[in-house]
PDB file of N, CA and C in Angstrom:
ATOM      1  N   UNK A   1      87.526 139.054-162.381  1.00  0.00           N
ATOM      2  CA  UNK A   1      86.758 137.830-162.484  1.00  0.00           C
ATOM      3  C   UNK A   1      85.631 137.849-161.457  1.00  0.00           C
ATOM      4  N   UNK A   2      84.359 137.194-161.535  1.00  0.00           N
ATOM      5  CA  UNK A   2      82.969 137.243-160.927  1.00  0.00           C
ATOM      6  C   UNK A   2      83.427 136.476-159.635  1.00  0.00           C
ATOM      7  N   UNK A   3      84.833 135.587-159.615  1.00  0.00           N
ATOM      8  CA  UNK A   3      84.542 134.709-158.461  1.00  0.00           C
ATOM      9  C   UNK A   3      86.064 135.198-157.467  1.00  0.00           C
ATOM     10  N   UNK A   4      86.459 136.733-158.024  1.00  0.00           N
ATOM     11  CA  UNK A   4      87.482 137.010-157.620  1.00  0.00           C
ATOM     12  C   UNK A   4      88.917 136.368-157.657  1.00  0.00           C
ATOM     13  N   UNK A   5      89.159 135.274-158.804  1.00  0.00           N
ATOM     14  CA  UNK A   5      90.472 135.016-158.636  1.00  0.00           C
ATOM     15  C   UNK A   5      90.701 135.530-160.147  1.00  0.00           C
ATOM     16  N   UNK A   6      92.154 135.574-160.131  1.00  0.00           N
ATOM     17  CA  UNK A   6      93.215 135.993-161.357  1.00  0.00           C
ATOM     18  C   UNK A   6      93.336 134.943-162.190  1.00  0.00           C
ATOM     19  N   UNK A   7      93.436 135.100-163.311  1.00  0.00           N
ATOM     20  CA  UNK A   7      93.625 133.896-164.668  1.00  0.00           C
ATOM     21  C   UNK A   7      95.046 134.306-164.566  1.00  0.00           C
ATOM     22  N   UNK A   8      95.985 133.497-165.111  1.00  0.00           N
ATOM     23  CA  UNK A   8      97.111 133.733-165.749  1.00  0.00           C
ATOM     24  C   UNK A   8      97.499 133.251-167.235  1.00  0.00           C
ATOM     25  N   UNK A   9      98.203 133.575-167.979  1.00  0.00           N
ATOM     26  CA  UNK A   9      97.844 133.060-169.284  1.00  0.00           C
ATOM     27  C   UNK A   9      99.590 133.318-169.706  1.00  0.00           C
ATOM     28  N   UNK A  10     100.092 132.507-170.780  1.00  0.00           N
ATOM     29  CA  UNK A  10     101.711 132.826-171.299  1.00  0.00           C
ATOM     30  C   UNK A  10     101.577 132.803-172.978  1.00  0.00           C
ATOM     31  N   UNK A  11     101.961 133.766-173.120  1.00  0.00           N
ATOM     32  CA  UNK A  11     102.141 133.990-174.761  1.00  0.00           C
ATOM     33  C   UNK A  11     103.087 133.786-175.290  1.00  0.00           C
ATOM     34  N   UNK A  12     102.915 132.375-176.428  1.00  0.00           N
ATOM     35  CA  UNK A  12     104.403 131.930-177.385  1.00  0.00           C
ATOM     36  C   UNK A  12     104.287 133.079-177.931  1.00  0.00           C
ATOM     37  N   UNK A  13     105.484 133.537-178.423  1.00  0.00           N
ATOM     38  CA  UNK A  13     105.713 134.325-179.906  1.00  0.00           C
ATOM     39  C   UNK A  13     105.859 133.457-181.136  1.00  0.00           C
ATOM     40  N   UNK A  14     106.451 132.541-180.820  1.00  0.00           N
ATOM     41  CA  UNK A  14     106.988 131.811-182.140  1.00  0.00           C
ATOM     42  C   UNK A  14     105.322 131.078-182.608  1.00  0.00           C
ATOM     43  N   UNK A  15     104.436 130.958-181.881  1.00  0.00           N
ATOM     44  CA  UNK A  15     103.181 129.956-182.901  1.00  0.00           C
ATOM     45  C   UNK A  15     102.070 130.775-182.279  1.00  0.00           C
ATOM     46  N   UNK A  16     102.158 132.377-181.815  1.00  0.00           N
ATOM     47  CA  UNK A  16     101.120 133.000-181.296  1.00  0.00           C
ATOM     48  C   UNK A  16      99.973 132.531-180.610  1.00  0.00           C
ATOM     49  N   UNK A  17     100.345 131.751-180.082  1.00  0.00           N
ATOM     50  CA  UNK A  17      99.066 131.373-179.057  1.00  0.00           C
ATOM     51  C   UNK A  17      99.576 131.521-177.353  1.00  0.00           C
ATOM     52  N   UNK A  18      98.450 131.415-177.205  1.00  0.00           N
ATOM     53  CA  UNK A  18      98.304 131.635-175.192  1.00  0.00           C
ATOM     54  C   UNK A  18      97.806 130.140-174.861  1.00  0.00           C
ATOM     55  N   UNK A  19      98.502 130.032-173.829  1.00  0.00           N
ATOM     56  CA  UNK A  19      98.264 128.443-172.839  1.00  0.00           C
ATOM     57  C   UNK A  19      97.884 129.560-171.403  1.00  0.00           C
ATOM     58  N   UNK A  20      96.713 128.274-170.956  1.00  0.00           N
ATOM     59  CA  UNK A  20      96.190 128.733-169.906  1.00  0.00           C
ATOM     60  C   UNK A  20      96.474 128.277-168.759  1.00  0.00           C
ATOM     61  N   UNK A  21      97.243 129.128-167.505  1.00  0.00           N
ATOM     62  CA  UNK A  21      97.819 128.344-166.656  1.00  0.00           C
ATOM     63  C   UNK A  21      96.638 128.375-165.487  1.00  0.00           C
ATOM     64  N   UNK A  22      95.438 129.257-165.479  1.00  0.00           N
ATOM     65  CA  UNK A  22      94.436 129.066-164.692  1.00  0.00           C
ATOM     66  C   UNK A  22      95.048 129.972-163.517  1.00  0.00           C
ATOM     67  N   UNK A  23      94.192 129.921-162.273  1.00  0.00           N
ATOM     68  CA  UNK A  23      95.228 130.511-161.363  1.00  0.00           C
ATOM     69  C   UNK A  23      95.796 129.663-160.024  1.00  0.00           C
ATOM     70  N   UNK A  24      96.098 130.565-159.394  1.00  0.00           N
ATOM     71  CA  UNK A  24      96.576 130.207-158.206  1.00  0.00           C
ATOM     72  C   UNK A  24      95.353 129.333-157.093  1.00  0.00           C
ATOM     73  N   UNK A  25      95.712 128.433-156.653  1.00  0.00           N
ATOM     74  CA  UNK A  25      95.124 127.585-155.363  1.00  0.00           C
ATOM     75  C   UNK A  25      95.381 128.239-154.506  1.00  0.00           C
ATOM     76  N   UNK A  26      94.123 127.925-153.289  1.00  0.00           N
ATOM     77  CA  UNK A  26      94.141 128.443-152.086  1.00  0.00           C
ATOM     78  C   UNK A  26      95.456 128.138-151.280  1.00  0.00           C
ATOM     79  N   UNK A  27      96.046 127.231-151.795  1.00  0.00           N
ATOM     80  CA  UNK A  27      96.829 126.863-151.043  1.00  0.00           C
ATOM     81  C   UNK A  27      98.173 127.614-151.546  1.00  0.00           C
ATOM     82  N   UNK A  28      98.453 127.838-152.675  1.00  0.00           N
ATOM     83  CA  UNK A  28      99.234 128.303-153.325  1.00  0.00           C
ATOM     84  C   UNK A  28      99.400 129.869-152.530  1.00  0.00           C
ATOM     85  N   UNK A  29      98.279 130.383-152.627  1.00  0.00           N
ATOM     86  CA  UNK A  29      97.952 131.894-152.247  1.00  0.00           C
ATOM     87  C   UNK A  29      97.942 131.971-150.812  1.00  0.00           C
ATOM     88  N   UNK A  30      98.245 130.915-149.799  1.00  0.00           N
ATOM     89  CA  UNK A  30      98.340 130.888-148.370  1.00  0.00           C
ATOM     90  C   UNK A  30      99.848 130.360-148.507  1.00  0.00           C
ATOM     91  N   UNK A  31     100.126 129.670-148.922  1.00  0.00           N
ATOM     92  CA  UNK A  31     102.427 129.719-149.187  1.00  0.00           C
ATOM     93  C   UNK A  31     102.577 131.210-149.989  1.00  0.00           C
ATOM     94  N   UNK A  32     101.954 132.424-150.730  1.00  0.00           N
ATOM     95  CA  UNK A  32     102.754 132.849-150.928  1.00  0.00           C
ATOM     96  C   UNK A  32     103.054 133.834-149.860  1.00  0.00           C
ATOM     97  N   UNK A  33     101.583 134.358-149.075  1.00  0.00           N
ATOM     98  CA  UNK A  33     101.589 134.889-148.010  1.00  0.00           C
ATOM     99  C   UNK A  33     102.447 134.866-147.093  1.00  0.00           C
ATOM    100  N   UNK A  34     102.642 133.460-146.800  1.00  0.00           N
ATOM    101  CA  UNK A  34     104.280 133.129-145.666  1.00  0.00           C
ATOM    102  C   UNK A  34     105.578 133.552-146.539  1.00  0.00           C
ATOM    103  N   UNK A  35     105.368 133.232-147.675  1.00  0.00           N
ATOM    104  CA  UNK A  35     106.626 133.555-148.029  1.00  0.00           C
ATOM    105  C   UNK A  35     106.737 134.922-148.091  1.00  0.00           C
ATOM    106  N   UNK A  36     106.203 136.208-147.955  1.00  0.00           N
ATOM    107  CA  UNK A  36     105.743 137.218-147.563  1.00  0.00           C
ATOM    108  C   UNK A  36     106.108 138.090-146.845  1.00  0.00           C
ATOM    109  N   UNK A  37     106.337 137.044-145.375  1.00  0.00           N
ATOM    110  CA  UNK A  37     106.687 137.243-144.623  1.00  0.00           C
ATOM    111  C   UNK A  37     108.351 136.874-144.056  1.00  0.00           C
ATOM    112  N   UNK A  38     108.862 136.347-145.259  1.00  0.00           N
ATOM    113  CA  UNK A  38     110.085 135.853-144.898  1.00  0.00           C
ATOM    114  C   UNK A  38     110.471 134.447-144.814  1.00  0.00           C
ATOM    115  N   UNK A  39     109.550 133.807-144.577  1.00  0.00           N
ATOM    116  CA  UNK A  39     109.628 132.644-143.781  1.00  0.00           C
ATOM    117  C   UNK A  39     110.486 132.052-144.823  1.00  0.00           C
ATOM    118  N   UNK A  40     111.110 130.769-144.085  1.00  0.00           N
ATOM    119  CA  UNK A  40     111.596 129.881-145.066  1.00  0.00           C
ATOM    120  C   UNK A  40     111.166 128.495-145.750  1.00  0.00           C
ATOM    121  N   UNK A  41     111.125 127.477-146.318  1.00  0.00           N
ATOM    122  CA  UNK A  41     110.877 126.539-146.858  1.00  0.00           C
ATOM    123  C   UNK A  41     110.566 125.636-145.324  1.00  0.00           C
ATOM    124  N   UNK A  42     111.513 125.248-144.912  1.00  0.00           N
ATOM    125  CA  UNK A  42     110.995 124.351-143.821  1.00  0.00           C
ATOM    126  C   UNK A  42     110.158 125.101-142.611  1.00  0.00           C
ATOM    127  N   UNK A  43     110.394 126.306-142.308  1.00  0.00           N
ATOM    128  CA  UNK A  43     109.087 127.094-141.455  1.00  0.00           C
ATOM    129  C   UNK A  43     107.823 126.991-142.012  1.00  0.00           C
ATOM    130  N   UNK A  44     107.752 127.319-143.659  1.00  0.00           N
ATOM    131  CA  UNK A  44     106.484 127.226-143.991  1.00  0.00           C
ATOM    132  C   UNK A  44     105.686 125.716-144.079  1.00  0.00           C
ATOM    133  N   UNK A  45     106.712 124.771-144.562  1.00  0.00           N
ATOM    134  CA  UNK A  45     106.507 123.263-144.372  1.00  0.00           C
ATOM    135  C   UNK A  45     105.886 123.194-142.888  1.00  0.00           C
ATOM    136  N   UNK A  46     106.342 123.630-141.612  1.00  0.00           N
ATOM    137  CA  UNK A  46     106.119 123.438-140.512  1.00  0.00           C
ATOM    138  C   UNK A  46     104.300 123.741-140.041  1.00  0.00           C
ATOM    139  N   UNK A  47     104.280 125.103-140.615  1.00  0.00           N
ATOM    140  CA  UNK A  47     103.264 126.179-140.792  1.00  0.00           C
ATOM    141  C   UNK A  47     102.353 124.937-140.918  1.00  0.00           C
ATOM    142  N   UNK A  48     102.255 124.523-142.764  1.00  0.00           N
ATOM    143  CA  UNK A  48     101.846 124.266-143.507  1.00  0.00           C
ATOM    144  C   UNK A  48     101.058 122.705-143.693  1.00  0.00           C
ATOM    145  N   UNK A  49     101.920 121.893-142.441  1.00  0.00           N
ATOM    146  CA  UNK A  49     101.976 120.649-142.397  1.00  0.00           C
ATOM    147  C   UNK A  49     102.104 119.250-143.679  1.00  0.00           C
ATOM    148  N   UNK A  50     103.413 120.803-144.237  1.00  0.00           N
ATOM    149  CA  UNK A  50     103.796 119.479-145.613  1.00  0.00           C
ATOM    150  C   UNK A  50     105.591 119.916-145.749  1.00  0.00           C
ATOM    151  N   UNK A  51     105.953 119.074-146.522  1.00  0.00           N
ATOM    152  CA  UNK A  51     107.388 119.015-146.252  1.00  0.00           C
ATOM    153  C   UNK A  51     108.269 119.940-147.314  1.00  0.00           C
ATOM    154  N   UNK A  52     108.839 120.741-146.830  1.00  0.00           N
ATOM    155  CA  UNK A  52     109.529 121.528-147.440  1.00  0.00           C
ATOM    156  C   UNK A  52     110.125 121.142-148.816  1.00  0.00           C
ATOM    157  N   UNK A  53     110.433 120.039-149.291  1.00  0.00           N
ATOM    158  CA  UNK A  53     110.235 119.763-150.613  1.00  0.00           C
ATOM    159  C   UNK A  53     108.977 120.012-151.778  1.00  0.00           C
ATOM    160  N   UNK A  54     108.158 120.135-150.859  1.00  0.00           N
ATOM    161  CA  UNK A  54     106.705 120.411-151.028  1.00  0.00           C
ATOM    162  C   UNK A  54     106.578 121.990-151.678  1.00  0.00           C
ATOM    163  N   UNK A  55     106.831 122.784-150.470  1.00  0.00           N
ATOM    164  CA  UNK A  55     106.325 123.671-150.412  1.00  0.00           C
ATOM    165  C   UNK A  55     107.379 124.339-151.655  1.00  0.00           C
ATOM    166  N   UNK A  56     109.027 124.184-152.065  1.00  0.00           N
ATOM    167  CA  UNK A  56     109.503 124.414-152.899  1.00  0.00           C
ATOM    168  C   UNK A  56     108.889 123.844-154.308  1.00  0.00           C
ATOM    169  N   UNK A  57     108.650 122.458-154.720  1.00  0.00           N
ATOM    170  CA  UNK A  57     107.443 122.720-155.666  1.00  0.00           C
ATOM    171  C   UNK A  57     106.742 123.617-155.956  1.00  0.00           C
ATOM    172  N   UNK A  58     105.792 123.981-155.365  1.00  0.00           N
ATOM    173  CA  UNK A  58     104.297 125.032-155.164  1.00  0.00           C
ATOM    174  C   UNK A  58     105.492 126.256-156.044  1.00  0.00           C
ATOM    175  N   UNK A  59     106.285 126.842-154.863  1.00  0.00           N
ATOM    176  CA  UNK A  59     107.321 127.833-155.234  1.00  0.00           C
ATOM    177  C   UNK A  59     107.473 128.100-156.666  1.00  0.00           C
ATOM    178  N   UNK A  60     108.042 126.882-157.160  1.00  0.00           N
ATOM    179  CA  UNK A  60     108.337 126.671-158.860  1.00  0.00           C
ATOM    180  C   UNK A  60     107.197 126.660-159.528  1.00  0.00           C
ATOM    181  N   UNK A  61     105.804 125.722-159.335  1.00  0.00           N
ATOM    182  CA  UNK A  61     104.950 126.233-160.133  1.00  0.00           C
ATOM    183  C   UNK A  61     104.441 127.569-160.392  1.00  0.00           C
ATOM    184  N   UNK A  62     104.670 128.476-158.738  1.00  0.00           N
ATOM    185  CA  UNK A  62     104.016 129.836-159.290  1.00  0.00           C
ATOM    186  C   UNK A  62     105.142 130.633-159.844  1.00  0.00           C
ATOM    187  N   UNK A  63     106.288 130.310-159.704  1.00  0.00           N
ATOM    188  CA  UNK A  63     107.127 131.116-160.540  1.00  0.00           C
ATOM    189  C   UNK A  63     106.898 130.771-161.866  1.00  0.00           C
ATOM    190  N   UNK A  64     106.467 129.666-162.333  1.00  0.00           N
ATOM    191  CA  UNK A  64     106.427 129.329-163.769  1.00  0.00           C
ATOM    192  C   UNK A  64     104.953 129.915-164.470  1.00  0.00           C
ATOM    193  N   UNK A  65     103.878 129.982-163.412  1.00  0.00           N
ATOM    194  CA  UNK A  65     102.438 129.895-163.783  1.00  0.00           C
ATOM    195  C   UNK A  65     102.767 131.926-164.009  1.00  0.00           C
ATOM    196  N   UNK A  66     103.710 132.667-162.718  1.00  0.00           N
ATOM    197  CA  UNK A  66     103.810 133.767-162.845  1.00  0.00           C
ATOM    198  C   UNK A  66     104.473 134.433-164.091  1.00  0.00           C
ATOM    199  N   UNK A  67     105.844 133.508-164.570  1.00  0.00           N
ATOM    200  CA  UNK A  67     106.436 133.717-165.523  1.00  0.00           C
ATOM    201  C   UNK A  67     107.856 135.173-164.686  1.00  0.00           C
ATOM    202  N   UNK A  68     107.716 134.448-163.430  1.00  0.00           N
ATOM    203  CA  UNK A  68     108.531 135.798-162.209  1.00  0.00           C
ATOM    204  C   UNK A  68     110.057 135.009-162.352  1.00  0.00           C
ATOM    205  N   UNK A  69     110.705 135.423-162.065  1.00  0.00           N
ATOM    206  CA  UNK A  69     112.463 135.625-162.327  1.00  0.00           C
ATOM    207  C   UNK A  69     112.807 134.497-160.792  1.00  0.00           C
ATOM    208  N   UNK A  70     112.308 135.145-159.883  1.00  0.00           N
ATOM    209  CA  UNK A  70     112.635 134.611-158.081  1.00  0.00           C
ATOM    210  C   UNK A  70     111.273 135.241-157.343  1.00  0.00           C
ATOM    211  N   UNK A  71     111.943 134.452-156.364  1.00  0.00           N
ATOM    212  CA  UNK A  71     110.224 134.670-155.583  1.00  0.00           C
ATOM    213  C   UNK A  71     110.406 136.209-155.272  1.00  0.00           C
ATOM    214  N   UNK A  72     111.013 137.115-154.652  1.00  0.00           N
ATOM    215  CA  UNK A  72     110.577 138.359-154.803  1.00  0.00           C
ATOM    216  C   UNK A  72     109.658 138.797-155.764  1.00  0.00           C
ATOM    217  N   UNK A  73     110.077 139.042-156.540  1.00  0.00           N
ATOM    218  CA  UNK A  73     109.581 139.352-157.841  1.00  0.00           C
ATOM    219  C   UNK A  73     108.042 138.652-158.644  1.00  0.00           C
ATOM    220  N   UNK A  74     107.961 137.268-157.557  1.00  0.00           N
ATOM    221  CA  UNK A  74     106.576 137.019-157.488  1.00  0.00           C
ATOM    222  C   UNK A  74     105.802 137.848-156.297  1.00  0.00           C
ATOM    223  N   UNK A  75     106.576 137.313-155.285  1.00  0.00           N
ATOM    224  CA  UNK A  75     105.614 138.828-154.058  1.00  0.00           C
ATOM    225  C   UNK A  75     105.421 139.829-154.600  1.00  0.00           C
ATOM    226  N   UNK A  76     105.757 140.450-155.347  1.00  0.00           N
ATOM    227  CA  UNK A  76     105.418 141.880-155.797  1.00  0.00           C
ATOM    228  C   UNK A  76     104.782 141.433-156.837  1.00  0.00           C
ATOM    229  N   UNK A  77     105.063 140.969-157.897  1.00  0.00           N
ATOM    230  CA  UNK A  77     104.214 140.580-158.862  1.00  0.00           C
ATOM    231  C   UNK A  77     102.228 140.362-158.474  1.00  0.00           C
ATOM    232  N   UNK A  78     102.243 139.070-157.574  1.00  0.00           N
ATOM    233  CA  UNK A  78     101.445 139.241-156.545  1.00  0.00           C
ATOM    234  C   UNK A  78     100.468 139.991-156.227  1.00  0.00           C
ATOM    235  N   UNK A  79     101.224 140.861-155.308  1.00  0.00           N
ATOM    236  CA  UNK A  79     100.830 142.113-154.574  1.00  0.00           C
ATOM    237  C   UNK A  79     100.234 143.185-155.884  1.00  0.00           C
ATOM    238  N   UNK A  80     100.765 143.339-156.907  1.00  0.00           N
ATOM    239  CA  UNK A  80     100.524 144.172-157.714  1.00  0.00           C
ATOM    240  C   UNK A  80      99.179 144.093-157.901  1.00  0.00           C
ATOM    241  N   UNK A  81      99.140 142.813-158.074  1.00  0.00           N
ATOM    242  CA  UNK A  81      97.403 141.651-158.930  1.00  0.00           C
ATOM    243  C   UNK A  81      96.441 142.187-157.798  1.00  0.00           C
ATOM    244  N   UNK A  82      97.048 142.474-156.644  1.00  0.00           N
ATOM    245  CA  UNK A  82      96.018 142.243-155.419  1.00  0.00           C
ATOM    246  C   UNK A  82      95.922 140.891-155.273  1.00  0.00           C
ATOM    247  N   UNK A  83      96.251 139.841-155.046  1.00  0.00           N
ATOM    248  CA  UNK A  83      96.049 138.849-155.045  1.00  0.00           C
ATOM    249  C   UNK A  83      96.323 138.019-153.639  1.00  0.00           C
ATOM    250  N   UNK A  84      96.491 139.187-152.595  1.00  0.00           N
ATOM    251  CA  UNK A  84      96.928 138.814-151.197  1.00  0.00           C
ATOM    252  C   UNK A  84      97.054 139.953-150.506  1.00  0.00           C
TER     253      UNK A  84
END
């Protein structure tokens, strides 16, 4: 992409179409970084200056926007994209 971020997109089978999940927020892409590193939900809340309920949200949307199993599997997923 011209402005350097990743689209993500999910393909029904059953009515062949793609929904556009757009991509990741800056903010999104600075929680996944900590999570990266290990950190946990309330460290990154701390980090982050939002509340670990919070930051588990974010979590679930990019697992959903990723279409990733657990957050590993988004870090690498991720990482693959270059996306951090």
């Amino acid at each position: 992409m011209p402005d350097g971020k990743i689209l993500f997109y999910k393909f029904n089978v059953c009515s062949n179409t793609f929904t556009d999940f757009g991509s990741l927020s800056e903010r999104e892409v600075s929680l996944l970084q900590l999570l990266s590193q290990g950190l946990s939900s309330r460290q990154i809340a701390d980090i982050m200056f939002i509340s670990p309920h919070t930051v588990d949200t974010h979590r679930r949307n990019m697992l959903e926007i990723t279409n990733c199993a657990d957050t590993t599997a988004l870090i690498v997923y991720c990482r693959m994209l270059g996306i951090y």
